[in-house]
C-alpha atoms as a PDB file:
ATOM      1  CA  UNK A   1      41.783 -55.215  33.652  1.00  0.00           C
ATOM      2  CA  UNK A   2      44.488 -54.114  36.028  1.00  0.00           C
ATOM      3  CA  UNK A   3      47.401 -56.498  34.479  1.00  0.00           C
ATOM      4  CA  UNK A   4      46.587 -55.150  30.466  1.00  0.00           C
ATOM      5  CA  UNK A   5      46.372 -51.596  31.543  1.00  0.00           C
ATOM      6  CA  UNK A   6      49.485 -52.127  34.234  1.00  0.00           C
ATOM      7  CA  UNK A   7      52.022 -49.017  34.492  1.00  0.00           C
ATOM      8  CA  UNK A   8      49.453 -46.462  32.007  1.00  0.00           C
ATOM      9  CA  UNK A   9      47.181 -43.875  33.457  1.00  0.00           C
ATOM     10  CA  UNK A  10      44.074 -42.722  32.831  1.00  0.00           C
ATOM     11  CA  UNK A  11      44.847 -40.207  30.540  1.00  0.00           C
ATOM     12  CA  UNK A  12      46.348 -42.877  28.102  1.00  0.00           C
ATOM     13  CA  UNK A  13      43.431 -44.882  28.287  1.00  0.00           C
ATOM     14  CA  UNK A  14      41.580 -41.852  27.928  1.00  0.00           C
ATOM     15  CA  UNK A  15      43.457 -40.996  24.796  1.00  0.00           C
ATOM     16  CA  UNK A  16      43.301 -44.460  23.353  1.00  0.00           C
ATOM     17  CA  UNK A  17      39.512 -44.482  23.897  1.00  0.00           C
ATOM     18  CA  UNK A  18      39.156 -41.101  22.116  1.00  0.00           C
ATOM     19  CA  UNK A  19      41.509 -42.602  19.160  1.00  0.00           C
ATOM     20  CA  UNK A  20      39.234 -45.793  18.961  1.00  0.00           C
ATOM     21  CA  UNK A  21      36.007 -43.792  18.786  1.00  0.00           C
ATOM     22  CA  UNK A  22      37.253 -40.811  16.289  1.00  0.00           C
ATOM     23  CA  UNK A  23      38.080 -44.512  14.132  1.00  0.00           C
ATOM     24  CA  UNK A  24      34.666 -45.197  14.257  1.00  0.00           C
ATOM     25  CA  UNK A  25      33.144 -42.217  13.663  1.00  0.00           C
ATOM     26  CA  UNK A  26      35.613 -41.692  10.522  1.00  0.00           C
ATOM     27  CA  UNK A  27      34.626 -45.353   9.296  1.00  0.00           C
ATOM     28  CA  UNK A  28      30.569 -44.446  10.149  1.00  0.00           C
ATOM     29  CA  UNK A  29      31.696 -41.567   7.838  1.00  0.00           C
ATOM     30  CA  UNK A  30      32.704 -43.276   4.645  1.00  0.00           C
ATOM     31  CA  UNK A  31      30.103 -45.702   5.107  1.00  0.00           C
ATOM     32  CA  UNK A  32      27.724 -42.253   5.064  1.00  0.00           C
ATOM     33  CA  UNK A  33      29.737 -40.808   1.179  1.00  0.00           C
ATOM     34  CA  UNK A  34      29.574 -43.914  -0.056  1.00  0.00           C
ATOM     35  CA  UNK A  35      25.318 -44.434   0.446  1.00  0.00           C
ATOM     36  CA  UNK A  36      25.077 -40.842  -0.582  1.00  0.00           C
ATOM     37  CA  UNK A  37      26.999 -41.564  -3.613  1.00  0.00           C
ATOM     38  CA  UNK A  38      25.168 -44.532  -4.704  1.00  0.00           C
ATOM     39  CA  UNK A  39      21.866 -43.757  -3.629  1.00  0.00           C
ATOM     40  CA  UNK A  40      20.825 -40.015  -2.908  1.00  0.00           C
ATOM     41  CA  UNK A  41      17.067 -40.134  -3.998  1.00  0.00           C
ATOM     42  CA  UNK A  42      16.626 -42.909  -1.221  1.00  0.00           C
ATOM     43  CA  UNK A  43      17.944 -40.116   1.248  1.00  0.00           C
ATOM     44  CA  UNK A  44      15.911 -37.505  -0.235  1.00  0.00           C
ATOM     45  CA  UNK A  45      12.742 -39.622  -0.175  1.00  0.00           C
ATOM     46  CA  UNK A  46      13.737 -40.577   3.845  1.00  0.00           C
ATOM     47  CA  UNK A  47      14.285 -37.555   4.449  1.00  0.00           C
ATOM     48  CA  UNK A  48      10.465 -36.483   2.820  1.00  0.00           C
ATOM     49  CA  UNK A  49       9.178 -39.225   4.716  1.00  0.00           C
ATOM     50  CA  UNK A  50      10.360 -38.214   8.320  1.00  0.00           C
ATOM     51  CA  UNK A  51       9.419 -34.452   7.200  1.00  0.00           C
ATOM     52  CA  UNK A  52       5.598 -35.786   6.628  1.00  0.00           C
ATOM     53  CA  UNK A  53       5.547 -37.970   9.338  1.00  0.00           C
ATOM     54  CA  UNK A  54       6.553 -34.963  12.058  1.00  0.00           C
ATOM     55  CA  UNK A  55       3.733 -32.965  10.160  1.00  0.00           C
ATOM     56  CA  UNK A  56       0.876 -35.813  10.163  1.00  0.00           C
ATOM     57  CA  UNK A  57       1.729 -35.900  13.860  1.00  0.00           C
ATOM     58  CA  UNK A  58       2.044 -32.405  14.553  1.00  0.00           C
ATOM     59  CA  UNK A  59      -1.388 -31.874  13.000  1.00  0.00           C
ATOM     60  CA  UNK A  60      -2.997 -35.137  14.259  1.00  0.00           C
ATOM     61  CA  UNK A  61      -1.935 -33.959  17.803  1.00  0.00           C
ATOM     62  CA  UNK A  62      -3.533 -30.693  17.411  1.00  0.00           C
ATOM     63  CA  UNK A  63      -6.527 -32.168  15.282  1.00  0.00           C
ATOM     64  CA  UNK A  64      -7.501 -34.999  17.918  1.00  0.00           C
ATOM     65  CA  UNK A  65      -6.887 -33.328  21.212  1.00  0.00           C
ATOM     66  CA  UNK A  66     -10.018 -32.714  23.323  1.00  0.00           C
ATOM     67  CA  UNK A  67     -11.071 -29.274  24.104  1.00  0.00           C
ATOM     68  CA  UNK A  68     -10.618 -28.090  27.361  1.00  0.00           C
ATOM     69  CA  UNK A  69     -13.407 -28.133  29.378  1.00  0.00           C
ATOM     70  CA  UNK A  70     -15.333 -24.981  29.756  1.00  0.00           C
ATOM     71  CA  UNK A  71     -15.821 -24.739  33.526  1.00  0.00           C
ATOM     72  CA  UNK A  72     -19.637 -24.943  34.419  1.00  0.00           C
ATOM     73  CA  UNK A  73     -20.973 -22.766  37.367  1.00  0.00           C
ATOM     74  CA  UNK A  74     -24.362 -23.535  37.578  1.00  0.00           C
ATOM     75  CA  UNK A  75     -25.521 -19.714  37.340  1.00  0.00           C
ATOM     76  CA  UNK A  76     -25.703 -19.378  41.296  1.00  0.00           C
ATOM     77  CA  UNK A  77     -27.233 -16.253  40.701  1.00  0.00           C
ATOM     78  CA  UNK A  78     -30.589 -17.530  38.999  1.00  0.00           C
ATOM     79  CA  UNK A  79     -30.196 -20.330  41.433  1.00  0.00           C
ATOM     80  CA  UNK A  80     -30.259 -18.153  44.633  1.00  0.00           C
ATOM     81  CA  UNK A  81     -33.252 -15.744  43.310  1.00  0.00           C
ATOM     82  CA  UNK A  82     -35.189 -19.113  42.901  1.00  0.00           C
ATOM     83  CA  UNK A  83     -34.141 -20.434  46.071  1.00  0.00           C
ATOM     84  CA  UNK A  84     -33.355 -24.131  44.849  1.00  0.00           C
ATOM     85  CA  UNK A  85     -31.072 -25.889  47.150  1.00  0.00           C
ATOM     86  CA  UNK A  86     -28.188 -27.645  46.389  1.00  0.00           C
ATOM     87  CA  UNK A  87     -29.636 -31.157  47.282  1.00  0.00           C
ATOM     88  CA  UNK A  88     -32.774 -29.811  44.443  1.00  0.00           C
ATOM     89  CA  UNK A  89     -29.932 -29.004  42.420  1.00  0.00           C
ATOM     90  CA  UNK A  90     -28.485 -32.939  42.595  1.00  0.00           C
ATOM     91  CA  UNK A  91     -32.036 -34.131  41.962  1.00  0.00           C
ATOM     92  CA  UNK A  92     -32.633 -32.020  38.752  1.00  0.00           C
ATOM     93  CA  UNK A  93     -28.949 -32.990  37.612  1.00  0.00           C
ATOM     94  CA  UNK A  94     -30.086 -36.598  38.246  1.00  0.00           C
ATOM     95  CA  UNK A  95     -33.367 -35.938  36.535  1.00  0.00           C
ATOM     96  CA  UNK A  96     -31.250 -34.291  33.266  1.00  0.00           C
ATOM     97  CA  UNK A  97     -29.446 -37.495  32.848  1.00  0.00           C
ATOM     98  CA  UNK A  98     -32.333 -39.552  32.563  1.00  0.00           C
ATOM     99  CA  UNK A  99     -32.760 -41.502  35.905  1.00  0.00           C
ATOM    100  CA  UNK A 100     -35.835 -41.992  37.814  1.00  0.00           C
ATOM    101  CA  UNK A 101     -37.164 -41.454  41.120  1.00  0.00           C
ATOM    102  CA  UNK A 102     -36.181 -44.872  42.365  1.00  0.00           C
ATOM    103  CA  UNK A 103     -32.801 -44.463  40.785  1.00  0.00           C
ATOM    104  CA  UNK A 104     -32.309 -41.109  42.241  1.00  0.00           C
ATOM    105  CA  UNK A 105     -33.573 -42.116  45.723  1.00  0.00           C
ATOM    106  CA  UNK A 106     -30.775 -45.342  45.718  1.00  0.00           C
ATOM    107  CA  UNK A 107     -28.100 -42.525  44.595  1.00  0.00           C
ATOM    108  CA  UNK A 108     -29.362 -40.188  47.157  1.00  0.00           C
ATOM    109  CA  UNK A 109     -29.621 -42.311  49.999  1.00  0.00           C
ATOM    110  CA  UNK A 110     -33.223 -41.304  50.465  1.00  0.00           C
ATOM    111  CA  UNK A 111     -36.927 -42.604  49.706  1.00  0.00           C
ATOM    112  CA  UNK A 112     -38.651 -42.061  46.967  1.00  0.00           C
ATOM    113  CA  UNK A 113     -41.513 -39.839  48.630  1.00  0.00           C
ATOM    114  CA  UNK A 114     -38.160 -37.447  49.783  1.00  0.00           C
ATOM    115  CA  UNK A 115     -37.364 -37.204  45.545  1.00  0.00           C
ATOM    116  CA  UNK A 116     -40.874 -36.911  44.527  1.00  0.00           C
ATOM    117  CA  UNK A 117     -40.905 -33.770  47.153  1.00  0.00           C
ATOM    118  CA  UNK A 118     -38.185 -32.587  45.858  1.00  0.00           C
ATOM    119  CA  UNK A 119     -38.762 -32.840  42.305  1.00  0.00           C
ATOM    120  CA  UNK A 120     -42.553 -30.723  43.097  1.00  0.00           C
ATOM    121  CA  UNK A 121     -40.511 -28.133  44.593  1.00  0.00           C
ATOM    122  CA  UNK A 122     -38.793 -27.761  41.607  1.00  0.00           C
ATOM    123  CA  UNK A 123     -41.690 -27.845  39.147  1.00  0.00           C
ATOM    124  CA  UNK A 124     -42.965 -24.959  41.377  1.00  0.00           C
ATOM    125  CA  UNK A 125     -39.550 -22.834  41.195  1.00  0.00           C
ATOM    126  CA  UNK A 126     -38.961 -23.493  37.795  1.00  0.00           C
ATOM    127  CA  UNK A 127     -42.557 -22.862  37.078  1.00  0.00           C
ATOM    128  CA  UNK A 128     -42.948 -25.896  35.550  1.00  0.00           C
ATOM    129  CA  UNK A 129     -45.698 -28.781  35.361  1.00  0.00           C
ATOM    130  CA  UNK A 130     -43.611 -31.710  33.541  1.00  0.00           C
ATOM    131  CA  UNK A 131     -39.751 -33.091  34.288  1.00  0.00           C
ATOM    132  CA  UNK A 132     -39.362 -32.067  30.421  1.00  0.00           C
ATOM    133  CA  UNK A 133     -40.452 -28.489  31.218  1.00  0.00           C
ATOM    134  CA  UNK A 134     -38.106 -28.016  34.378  1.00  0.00           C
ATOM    135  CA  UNK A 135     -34.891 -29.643  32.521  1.00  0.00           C
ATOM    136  CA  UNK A 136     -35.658 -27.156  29.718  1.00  0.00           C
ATOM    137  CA  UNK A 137     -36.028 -24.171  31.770  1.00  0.00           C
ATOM    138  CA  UNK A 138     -33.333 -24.961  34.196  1.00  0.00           C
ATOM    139  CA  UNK A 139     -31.295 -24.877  30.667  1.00  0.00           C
ATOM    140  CA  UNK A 140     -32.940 -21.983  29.662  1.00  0.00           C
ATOM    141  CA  UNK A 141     -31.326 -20.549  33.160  1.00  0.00           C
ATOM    142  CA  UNK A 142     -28.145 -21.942  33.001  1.00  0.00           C
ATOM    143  CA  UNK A 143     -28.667 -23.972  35.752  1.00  0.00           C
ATOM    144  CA  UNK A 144     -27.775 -26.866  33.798  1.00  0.00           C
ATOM    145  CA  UNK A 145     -25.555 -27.418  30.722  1.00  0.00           C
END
């Protein structure tokens, strides 16, 4: 590059680069009459297009996008005037989503007979006689959501 350029500075090449570019940008320019000039309703319709497009995903964005989640505190005040513990609490959880003593115990890290005490415990806090009853109530509390 050194032996084309020899004896100019950068400002010249500077200046020619500006020259070349302004060429191109006047050429990109005719180019843009003449396509207006022949066809305009394809620019229009383009134009519509992109307009719709920015909409559909300005309102698919908003449409789609999950709620935030509402932060869940467990109502510690219900939960401290019945006195459930927080290791009752896990159980009940567990029992809400379905699993059973034997699948709470392996989750727990306990035995069964240590769930099934913990589950009567809550039957007798949450004053109730079936798992049914105490998930409903604990709802009924806000205990659970």
């Amino acid at each position: 590059m050194r032996s084309i350029f020899r004896g100019t500075g950068v400002g010249t090449v500077a200046a020619y680069g500006a020259l070349l570019g302004s060429g191109a940008v006047a050429l990109q320019w005719l180019d843009y009459q003449r396509l207006t000039r022949e066809r305009p309703e394809d620019i229009h319709l383009v134009l519509v297009a992109a307009a719709f497009l920015a909409l559909g995903v300005f309102v698919g964005a908003r449409a789609l996008r999950t709620p935030r989640p509402v932060s869940f505190d467990g109502n510690p005040a219900a939960r401290a005037a019945l006195g459930i513990s927080k290791r009752e609490m896990t159980v009940l959880g567990a029992l809400a989503a379905g699993k059973s003593t034997k699948g709470i115990a392996s989750q727990l890290f306990v035995s069964p007979n240590t769930v099934k005490t913990h589950v009567a415990r809550l039957f007798e806090k949450l004053g109730a006689r079936r798992g049914t009853d105490a998930i409903a109530r604990a709802r009924e509390l806000g205990l659970l959501p």
